[in-house]
N, C-alpha and C. Protein backbone atom coordinates (compact mmCIF):
# COMPACT_ATOMS: atom_id res chain seq x y z
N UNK A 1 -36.48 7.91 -10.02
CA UNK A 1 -35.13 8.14 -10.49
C UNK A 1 -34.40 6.80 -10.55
N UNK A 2 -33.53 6.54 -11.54
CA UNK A 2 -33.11 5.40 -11.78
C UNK A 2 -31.71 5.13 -10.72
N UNK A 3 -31.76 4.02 -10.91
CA UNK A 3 -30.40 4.07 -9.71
C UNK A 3 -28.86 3.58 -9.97
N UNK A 4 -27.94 3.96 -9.77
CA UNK A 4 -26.43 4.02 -10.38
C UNK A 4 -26.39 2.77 -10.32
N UNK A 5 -26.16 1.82 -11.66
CA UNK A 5 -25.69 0.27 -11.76
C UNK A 5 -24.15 -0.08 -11.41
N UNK A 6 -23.16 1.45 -11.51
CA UNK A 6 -21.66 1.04 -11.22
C UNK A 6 -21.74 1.72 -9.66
N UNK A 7 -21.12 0.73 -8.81
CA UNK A 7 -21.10 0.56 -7.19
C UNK A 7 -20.03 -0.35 -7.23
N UNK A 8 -19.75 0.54 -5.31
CA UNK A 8 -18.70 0.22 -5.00
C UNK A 8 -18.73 -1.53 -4.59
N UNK A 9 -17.64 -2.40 -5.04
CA UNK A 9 -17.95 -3.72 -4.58
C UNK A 9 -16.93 -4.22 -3.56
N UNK A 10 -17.09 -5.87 -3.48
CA UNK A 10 -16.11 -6.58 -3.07
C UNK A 10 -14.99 -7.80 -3.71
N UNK A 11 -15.46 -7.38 -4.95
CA UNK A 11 -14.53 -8.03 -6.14
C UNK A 11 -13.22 -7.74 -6.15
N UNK A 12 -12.39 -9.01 -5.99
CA UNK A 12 -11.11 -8.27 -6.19
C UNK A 12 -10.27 -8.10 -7.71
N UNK A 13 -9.80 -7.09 -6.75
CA UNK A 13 -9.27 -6.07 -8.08
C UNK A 13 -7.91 -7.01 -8.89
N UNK A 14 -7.02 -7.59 -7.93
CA UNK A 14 -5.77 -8.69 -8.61
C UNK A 14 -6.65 -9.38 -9.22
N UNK A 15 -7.47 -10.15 -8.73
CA UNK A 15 -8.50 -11.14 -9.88
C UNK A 15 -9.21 -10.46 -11.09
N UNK A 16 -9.32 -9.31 -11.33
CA UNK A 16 -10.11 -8.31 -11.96
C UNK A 16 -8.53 -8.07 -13.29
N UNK A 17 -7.57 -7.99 -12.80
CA UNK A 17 -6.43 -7.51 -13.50
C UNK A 17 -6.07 -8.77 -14.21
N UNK A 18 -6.23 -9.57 -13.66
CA UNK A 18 -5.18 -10.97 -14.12
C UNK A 18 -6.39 -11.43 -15.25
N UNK A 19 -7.63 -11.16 -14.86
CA UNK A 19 -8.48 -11.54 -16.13
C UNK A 19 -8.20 -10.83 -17.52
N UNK A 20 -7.64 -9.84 -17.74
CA UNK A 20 -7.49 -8.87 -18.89
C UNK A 20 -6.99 -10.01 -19.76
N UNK A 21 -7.32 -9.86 -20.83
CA UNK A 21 -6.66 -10.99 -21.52
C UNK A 21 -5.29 -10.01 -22.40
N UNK A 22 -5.53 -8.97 -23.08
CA UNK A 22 -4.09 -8.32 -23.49
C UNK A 22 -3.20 -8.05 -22.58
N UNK A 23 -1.86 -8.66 -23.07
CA UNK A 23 -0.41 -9.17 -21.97
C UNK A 23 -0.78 -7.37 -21.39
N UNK A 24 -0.36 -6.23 -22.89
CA UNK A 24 0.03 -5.02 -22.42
C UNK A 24 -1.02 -4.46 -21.59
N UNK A 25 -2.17 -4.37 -22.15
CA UNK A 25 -3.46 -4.05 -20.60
C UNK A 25 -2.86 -4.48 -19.39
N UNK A 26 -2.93 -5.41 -19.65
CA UNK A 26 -2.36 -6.44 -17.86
C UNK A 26 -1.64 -5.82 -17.13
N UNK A 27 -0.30 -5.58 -17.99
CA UNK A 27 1.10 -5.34 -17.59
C UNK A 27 0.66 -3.90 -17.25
N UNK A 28 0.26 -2.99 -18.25
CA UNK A 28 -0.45 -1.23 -17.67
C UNK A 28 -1.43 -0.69 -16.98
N UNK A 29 -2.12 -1.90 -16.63
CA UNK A 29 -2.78 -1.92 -15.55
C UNK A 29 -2.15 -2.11 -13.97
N UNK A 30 -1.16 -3.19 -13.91
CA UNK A 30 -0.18 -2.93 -12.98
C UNK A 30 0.19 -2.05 -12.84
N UNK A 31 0.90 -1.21 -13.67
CA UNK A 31 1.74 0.27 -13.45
C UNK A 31 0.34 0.90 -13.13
N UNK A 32 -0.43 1.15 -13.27
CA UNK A 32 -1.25 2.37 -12.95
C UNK A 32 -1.98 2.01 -11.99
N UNK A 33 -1.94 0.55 -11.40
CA UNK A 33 -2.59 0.42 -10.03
C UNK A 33 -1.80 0.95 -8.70
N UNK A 34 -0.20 0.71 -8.98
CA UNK A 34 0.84 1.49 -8.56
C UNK A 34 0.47 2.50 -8.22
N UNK A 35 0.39 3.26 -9.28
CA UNK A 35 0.64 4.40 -9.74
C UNK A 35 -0.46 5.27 -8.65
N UNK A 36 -1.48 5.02 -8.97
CA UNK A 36 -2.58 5.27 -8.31
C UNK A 36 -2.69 4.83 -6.78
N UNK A 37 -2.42 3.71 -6.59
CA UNK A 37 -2.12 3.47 -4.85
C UNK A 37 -1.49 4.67 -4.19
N UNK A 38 -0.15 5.11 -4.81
CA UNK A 38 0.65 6.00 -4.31
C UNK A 38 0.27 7.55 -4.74
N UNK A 39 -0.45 8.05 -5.59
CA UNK A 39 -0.89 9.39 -5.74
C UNK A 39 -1.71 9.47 -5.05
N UNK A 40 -2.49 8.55 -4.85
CA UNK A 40 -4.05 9.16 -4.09
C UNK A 40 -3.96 8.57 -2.64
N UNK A 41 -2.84 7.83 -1.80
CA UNK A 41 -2.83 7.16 -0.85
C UNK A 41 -4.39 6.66 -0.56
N UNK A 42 -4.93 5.56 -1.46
CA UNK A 42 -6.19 5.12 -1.03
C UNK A 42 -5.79 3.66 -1.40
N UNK A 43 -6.68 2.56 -0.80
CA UNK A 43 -6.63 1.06 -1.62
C UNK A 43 -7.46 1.10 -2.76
N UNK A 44 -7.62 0.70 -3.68
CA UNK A 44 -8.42 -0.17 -4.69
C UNK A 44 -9.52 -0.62 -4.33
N UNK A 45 -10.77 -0.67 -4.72
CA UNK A 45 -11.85 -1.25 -4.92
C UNK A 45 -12.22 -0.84 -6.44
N UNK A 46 -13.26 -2.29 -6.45
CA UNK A 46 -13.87 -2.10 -8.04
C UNK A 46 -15.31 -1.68 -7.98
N UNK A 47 -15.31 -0.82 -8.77
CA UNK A 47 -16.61 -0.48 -9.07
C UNK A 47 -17.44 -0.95 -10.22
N UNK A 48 -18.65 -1.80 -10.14
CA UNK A 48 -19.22 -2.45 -10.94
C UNK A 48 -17.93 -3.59 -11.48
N UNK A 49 -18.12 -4.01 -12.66
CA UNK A 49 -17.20 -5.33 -12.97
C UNK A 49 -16.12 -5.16 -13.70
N UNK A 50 -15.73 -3.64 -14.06
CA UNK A 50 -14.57 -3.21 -14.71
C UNK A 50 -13.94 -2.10 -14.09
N UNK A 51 -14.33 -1.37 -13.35
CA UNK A 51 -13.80 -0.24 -12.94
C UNK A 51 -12.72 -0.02 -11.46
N UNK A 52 -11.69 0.54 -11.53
CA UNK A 52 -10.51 0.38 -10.20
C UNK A 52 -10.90 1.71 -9.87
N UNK A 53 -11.55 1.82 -8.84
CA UNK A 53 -11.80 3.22 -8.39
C UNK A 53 -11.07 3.60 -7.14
N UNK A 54 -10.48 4.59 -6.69
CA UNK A 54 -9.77 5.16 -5.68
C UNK A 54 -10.16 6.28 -4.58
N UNK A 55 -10.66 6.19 -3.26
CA UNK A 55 -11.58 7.11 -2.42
C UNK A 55 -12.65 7.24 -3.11
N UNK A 56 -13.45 7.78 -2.16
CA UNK A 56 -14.87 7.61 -2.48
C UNK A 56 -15.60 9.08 -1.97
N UNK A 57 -16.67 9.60 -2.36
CA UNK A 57 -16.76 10.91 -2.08
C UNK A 57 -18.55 10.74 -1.94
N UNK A 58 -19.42 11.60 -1.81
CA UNK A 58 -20.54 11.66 -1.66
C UNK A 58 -20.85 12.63 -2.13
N UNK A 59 -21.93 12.63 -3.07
CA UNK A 59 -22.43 13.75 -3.81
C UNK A 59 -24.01 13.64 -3.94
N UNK A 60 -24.48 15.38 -4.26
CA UNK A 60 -25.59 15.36 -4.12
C UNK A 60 -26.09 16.91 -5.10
N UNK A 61 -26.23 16.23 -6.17
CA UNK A 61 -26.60 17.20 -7.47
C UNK A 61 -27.57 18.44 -6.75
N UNK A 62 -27.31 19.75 -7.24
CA UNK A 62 -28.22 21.14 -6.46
C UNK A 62 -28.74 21.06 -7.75
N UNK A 63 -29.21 20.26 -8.76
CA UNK A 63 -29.83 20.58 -10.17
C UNK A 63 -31.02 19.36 -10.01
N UNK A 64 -30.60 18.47 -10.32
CA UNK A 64 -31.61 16.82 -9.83
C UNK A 64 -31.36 16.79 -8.74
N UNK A 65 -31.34 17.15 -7.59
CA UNK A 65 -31.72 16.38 -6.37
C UNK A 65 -30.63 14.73 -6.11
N UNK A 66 -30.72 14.01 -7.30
CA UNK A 66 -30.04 12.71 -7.18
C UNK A 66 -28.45 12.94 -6.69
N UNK A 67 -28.68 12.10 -5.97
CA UNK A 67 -27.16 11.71 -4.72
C UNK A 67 -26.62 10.46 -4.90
N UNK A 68 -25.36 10.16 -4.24
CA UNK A 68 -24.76 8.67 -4.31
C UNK A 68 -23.59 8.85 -4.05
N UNK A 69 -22.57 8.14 -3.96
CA UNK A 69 -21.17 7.80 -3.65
C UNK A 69 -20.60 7.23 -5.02
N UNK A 70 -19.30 8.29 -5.26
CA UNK A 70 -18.96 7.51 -6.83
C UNK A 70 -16.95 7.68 -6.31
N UNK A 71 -16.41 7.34 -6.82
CA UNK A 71 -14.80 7.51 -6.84
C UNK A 71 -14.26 8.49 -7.12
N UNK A 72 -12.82 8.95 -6.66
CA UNK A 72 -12.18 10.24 -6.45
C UNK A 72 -11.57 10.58 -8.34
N UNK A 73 -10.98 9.29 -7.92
CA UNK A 73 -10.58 8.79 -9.41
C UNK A 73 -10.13 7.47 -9.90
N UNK A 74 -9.82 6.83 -11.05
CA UNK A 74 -10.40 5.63 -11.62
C UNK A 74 -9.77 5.21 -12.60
N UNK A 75 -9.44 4.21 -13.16
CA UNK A 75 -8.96 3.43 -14.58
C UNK A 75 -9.76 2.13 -14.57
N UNK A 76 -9.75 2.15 -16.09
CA UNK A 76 -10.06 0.71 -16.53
C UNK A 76 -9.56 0.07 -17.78
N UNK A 77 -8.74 -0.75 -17.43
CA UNK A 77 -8.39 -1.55 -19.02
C UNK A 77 -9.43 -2.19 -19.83
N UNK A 78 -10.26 -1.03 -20.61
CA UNK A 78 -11.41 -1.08 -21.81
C UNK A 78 -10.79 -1.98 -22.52
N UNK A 79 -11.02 -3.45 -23.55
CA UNK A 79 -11.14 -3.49 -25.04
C UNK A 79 -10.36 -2.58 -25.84
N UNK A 80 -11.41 -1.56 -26.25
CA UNK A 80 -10.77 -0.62 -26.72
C UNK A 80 -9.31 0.75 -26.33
N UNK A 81 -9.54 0.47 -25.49
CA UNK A 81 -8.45 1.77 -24.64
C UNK A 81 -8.11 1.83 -23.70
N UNK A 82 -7.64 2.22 -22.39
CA UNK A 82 -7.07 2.37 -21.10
C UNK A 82 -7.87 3.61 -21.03
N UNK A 83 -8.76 3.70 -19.97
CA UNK A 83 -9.22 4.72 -19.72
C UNK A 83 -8.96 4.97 -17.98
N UNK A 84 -8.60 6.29 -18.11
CA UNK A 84 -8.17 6.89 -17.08
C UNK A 84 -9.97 8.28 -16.33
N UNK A 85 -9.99 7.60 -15.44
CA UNK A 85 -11.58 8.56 -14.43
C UNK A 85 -11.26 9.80 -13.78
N UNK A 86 -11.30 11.09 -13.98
CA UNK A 86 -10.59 12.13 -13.37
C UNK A 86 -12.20 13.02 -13.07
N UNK A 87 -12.43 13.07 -11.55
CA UNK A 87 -13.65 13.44 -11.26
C UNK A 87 -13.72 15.04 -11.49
N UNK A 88 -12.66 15.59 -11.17
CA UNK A 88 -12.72 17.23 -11.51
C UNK A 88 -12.85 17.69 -13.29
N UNK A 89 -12.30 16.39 -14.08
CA UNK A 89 -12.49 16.97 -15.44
C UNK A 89 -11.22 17.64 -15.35
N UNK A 90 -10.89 18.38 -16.61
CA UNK A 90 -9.63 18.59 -16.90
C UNK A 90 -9.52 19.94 -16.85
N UNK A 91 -10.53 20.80 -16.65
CA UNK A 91 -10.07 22.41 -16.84
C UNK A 91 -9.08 23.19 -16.29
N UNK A 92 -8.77 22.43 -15.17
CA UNK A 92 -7.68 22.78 -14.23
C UNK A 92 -6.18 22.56 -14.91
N UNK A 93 -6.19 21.43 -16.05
CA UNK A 93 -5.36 20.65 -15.97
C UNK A 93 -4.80 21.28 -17.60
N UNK A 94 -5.06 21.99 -18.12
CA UNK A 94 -4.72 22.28 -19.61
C UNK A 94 -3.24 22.63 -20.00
N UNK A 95 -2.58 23.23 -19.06
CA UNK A 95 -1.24 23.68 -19.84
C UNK A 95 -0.70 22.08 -19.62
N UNK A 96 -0.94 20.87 -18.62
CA UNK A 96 0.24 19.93 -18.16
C UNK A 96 -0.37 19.33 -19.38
N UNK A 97 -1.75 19.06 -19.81
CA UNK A 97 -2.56 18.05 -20.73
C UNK A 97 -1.03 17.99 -21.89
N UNK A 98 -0.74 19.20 -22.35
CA UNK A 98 0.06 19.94 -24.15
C UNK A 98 1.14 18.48 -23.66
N UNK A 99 1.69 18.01 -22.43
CA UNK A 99 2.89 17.82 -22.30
C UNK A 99 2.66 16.19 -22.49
N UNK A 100 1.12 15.19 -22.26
CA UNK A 100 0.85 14.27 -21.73
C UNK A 100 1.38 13.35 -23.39
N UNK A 101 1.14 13.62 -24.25
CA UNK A 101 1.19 12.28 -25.30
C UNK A 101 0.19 12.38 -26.22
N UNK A 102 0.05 11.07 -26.33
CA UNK A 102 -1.07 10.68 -27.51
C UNK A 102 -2.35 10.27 -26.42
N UNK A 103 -3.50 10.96 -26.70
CA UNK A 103 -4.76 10.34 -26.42
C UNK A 103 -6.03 11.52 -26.33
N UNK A 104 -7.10 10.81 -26.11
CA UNK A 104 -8.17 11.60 -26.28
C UNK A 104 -8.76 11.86 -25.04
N UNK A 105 -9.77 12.78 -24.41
CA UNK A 105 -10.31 12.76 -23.87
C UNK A 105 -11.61 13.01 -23.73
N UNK A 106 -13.01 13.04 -22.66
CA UNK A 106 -14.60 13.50 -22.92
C UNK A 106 -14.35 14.38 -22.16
N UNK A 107 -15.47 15.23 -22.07
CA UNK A 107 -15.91 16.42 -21.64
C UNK A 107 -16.47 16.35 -20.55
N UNK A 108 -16.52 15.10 -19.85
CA UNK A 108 -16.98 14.43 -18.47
C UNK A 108 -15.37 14.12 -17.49
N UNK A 109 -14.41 13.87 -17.85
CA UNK A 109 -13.31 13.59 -17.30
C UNK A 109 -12.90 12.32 -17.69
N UNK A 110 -12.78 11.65 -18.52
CA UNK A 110 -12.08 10.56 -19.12
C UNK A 110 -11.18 10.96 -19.78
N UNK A 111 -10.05 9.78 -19.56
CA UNK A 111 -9.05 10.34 -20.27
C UNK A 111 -9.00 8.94 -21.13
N UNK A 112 -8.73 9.05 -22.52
CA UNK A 112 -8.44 7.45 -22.99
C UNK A 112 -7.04 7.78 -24.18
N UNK A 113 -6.59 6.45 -23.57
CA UNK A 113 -5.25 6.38 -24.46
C UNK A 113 -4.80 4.54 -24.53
N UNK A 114 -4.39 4.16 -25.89
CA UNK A 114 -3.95 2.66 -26.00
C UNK A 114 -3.23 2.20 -25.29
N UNK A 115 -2.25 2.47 -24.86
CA UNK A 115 -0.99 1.96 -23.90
C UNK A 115 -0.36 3.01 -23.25
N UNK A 116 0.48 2.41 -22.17
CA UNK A 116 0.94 3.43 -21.41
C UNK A 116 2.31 4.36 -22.21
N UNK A 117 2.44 3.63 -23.05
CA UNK A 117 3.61 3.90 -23.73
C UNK A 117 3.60 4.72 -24.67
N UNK A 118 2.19 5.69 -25.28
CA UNK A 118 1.62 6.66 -26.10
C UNK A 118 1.73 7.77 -24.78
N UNK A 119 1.72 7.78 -23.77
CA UNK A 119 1.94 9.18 -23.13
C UNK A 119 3.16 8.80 -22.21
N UNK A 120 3.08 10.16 -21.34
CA UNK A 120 4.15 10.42 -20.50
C UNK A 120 3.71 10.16 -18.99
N UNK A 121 4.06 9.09 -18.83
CA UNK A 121 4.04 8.68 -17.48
C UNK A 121 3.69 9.98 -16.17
N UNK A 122 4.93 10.53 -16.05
CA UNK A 122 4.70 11.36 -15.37
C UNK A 122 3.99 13.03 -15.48
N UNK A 123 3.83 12.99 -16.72
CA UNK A 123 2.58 14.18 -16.59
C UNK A 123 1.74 13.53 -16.27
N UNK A 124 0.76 12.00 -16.18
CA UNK A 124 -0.01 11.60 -15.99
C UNK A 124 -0.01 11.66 -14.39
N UNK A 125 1.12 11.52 -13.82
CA UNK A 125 1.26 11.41 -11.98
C UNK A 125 1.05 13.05 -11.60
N UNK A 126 1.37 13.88 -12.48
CA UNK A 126 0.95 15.07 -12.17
C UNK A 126 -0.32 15.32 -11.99
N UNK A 127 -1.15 15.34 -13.05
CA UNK A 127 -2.36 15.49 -13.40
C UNK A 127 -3.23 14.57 -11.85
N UNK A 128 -2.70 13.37 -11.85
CA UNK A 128 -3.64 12.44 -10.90
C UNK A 128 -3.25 13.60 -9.04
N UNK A 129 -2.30 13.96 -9.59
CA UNK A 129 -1.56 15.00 -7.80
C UNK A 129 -2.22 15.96 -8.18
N UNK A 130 -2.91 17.00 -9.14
CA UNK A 130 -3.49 18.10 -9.52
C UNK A 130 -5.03 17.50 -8.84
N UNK A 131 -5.49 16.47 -9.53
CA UNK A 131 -6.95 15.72 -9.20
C UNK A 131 -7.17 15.97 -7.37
N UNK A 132 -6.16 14.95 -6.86
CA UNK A 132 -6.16 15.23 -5.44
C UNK A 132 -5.89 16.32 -4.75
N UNK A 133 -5.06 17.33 -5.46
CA UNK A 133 -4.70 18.57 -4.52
C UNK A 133 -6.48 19.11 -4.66
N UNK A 134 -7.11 19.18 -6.12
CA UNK A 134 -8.16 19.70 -6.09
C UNK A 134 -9.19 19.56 -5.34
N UNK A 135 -9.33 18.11 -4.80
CA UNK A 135 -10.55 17.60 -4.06
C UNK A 135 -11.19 18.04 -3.27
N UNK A 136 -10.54 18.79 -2.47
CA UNK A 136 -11.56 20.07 -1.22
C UNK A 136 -12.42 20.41 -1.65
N UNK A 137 -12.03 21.28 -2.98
CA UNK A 137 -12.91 22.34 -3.69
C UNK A 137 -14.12 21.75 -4.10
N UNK A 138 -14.14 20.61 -5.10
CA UNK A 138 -14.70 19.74 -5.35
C UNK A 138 -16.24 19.29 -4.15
N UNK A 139 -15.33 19.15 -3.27
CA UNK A 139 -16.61 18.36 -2.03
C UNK A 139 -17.13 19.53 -1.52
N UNK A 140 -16.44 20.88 -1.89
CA UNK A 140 -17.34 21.82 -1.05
C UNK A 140 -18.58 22.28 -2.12
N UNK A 141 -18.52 21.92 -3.29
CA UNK A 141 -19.28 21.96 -4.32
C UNK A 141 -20.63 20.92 -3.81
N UNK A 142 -20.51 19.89 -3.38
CA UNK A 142 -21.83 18.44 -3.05
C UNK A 142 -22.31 18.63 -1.50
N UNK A 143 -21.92 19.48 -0.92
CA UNK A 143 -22.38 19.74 0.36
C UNK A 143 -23.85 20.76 0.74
């Protein structure tokens, strides 16, 4: 079985931010490191060389057998997009989604949108307080 290349590191994350080269990434990456400090009361670590991941959980697939430690939840100022890591996926989350803005999401729990300024801030702080209220449920699922 192959083995997860994104892990938790010791890279720091201010050095990780200040590299972004778009001002607005930069600048919305600040707000959502915020943002995220204070919804999920966790610190920052990066995962692999782009990723701000928040708590850490342990899982262990009842389908493959394969296990590992991945993040509660996550952003990364992509190139292309601001992508937001939501480990529960969104099914929970559908009537607040109608209220969030402009952006897309996968069917894995990504959320991607250009700037912070295409959605609504605070449905987004909802959604990230929906993520964490959910998390019990979640871990009683990898046990």
């Amino acid at each position: 079985m192959a083995e997860l290349k994104t892990k938790v590191n010791d890279a720091s994350v201010e050095k990780f931010i200040k590299s972004v080269k778009d001002e607005e990434k930069r600048n919305d990456s600040l707000v959502l490191l915020e943002l995220l400090k204070k919804t999920t009361k966790e610190q920052p670590k990066m995962w692999g060389s782009s990723i701000i991941g928040f708590g850490t959980y342990h899982y262990k697939s009842p389908s493959t057998g394969r296990e590992g430690d991945w993040f509660v939840t996550g952003f990364s100022p992509r190139k292309q997009n601001m992508t937001v890591y939501f480990t529960l996926g969104f099914q929970h989350m559908a009537s607040l989604m109608k209220g969030l803005g402009k952006y897309k999401k996968s069917a894995g729990g990504c959320l991607y949108f250009n700037k912070l300024g295409d959605i609504d801030i605070k449905v987004l702080k909802e959604m990230l307080t929906a993520n964490k209220k959910e998390l019990p449920n979640l871990l009683k699922r990898f046990k």
